[in-house]
N, C-alpha and C. Protein backbone atom coordinates (compact mmCIF):
# COMPACT_ATOMS: atom_id res chain seq x y z
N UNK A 1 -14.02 -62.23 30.32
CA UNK A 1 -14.38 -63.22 29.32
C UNK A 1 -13.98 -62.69 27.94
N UNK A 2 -13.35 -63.62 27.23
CA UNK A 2 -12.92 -63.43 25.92
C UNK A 2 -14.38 -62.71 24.91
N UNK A 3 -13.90 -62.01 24.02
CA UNK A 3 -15.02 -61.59 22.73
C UNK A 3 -14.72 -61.44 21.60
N UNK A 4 -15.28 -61.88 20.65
CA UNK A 4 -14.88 -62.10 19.14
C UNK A 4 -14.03 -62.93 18.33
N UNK A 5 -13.64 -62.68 17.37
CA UNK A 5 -12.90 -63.92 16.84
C UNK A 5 -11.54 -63.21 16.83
N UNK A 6 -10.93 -64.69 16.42
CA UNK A 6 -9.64 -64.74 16.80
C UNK A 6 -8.33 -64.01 16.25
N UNK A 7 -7.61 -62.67 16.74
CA UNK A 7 -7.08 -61.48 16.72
C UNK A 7 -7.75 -60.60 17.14
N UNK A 8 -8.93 -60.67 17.90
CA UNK A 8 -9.74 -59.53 18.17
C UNK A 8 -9.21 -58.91 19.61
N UNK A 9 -9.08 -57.48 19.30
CA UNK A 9 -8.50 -56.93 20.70
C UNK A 9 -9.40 -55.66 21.14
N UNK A 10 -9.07 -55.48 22.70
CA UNK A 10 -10.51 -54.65 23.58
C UNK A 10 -9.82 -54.32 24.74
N UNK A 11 -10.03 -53.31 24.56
CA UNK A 11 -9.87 -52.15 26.45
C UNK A 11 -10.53 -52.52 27.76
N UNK A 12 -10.63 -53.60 28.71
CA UNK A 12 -11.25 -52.87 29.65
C UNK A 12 -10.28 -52.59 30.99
N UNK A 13 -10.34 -51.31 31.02
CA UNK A 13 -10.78 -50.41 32.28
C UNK A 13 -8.88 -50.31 31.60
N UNK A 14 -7.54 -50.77 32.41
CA UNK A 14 -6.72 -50.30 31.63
C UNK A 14 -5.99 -51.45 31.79
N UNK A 15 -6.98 -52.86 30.73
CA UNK A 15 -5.97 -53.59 30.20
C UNK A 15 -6.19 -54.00 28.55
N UNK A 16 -5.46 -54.33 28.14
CA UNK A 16 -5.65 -54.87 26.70
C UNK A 16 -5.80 -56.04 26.51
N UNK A 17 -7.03 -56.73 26.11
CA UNK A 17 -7.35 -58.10 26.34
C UNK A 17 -7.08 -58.35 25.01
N UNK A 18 -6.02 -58.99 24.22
CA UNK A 18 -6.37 -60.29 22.44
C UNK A 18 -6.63 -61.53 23.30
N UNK A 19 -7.50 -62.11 22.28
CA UNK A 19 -8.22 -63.10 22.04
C UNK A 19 -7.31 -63.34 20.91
N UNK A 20 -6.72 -64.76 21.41
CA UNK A 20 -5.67 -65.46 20.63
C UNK A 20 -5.83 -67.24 20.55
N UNK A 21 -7.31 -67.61 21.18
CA UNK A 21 -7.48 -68.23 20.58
C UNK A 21 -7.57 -69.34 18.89
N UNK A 22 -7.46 -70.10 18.61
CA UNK A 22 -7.94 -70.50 17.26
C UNK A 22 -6.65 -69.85 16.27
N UNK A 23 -5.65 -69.46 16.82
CA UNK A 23 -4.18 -68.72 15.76
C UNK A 23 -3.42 -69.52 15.58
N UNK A 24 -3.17 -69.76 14.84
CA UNK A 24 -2.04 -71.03 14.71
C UNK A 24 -0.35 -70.43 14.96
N UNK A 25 0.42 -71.16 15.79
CA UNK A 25 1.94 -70.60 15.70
C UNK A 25 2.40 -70.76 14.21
N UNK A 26 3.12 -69.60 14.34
CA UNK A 26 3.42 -68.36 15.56
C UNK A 26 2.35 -67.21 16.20
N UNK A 27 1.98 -67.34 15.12
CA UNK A 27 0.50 -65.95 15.56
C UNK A 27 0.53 -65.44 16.64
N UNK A 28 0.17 -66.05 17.84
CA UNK A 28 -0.40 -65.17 19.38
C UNK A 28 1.10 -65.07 19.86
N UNK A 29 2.41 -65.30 19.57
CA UNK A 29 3.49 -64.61 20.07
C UNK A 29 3.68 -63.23 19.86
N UNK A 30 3.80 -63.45 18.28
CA UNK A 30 3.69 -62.65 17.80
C UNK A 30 2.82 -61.01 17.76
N UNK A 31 1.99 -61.45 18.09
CA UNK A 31 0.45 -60.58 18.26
C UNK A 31 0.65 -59.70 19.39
N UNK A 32 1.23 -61.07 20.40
CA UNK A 32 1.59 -60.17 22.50
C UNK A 32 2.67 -59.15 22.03
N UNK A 33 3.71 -59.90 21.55
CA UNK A 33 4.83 -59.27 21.28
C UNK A 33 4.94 -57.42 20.37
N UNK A 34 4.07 -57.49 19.27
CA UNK A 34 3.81 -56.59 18.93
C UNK A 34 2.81 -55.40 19.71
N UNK A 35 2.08 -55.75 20.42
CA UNK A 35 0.92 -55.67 21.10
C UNK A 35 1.78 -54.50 22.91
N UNK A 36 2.75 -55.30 23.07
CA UNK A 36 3.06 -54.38 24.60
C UNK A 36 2.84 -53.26 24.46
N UNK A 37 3.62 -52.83 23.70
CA UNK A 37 3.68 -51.06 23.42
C UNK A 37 2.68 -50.31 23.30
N UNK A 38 1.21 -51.05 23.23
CA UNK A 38 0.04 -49.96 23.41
C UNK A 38 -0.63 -50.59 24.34
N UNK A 39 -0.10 -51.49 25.56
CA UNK A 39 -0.55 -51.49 26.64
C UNK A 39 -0.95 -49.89 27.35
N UNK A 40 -1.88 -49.89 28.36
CA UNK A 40 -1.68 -48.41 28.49
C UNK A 40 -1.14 -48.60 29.98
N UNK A 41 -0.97 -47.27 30.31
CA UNK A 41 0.39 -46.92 31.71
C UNK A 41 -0.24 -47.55 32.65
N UNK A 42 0.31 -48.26 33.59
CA UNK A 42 -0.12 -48.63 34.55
C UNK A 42 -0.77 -50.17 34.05
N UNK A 43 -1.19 -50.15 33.02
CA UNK A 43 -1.97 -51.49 32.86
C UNK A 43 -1.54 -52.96 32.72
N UNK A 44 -2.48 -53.53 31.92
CA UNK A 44 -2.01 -55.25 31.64
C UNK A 44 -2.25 -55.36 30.61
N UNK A 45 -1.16 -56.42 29.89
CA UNK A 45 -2.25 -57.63 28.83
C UNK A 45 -2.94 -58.99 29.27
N UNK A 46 -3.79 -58.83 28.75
CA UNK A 46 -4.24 -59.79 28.75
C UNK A 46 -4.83 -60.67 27.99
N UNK A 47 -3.97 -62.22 27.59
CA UNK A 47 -3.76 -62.62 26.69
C UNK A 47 -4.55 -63.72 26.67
N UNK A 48 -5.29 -64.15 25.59
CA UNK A 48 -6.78 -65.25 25.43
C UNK A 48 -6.22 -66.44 24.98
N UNK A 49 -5.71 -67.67 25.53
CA UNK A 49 -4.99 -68.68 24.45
C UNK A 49 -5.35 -70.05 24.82
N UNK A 50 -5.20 -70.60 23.57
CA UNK A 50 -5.84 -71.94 23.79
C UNK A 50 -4.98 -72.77 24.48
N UNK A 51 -3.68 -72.68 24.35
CA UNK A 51 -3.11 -73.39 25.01
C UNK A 51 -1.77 -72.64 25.83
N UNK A 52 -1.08 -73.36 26.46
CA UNK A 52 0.20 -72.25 27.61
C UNK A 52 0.95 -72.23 26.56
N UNK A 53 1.76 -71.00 26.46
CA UNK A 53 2.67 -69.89 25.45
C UNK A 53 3.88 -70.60 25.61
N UNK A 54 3.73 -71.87 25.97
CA UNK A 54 5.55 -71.92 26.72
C UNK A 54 6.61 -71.22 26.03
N UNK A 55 6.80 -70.98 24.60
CA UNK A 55 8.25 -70.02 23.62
C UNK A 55 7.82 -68.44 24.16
N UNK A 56 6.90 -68.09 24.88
CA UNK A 56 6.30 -66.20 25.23
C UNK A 56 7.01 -66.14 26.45
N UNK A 57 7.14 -67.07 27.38
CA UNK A 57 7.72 -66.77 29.05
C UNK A 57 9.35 -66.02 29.02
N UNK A 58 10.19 -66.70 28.10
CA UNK A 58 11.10 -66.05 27.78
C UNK A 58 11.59 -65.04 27.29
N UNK A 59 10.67 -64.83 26.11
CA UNK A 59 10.59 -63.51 25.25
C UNK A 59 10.16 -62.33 26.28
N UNK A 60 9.35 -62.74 27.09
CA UNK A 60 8.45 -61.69 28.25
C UNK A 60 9.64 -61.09 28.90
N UNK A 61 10.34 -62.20 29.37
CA UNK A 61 11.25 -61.94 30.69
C UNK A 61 12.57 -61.33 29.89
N UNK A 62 12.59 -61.05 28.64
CA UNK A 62 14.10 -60.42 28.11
C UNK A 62 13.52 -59.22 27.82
N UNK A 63 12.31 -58.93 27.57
CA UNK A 63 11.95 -57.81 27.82
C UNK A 63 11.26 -56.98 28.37
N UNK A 64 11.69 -57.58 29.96
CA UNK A 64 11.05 -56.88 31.02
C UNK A 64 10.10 -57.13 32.09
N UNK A 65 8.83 -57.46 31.25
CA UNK A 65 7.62 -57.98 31.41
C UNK A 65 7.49 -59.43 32.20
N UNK A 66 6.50 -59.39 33.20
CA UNK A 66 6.75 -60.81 33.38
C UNK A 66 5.54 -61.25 33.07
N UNK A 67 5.10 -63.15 33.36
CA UNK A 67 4.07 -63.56 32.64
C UNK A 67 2.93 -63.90 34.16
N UNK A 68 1.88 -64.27 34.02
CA UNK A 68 1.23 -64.49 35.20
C UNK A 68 -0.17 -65.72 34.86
N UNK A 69 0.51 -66.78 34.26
CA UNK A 69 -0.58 -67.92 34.04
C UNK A 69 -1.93 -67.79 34.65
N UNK A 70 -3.24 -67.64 34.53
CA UNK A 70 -4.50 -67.88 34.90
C UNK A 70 -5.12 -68.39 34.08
N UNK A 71 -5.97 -70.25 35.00
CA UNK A 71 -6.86 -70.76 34.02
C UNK A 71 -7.93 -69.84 34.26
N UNK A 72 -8.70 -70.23 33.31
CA UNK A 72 -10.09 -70.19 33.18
C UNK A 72 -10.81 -70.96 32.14
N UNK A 73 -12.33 -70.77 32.21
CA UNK A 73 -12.93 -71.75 31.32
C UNK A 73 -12.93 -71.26 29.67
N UNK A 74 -13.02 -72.58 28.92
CA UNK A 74 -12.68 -72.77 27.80
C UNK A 74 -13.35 -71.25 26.82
């Protein structure tokens, strides 16, 4: 479950959860995008958004990363 307001980012166990809710584009591209590189080894992001990233699936996949859609509640 998401926590805090919106840019707020948190460790658990070894993924990196932002909460990218409430950001207006570009913001939460931006945010993932900057954001990989202190994923930690082995881990995930995991990304909080109000709505599907559709301009991030591409950016993901040119660099590397792939994307893995999950709803959940609001």
């Amino acid at each position: 479950m998401a926590l805090g307001e919106p840019g707020t980012q948190w460790l658990e166990g070894n993924e990196l959860h932002l909460e990218l809710r409430g950001l207006a584009p570009p913001a939460p591209l931006v945010l993932v995008l900057r954001n990989l590189g202190s994923v930690p080894a082995g881990g995930a992001l995991v990304a909080h958004f109000g709505r599907d990233p559709m301009m991030l699936y591409p950016e993901l996949a040119q660099r590397g990363w792939a994307a893995q859609r999950v709803d959940g509640p609001p």
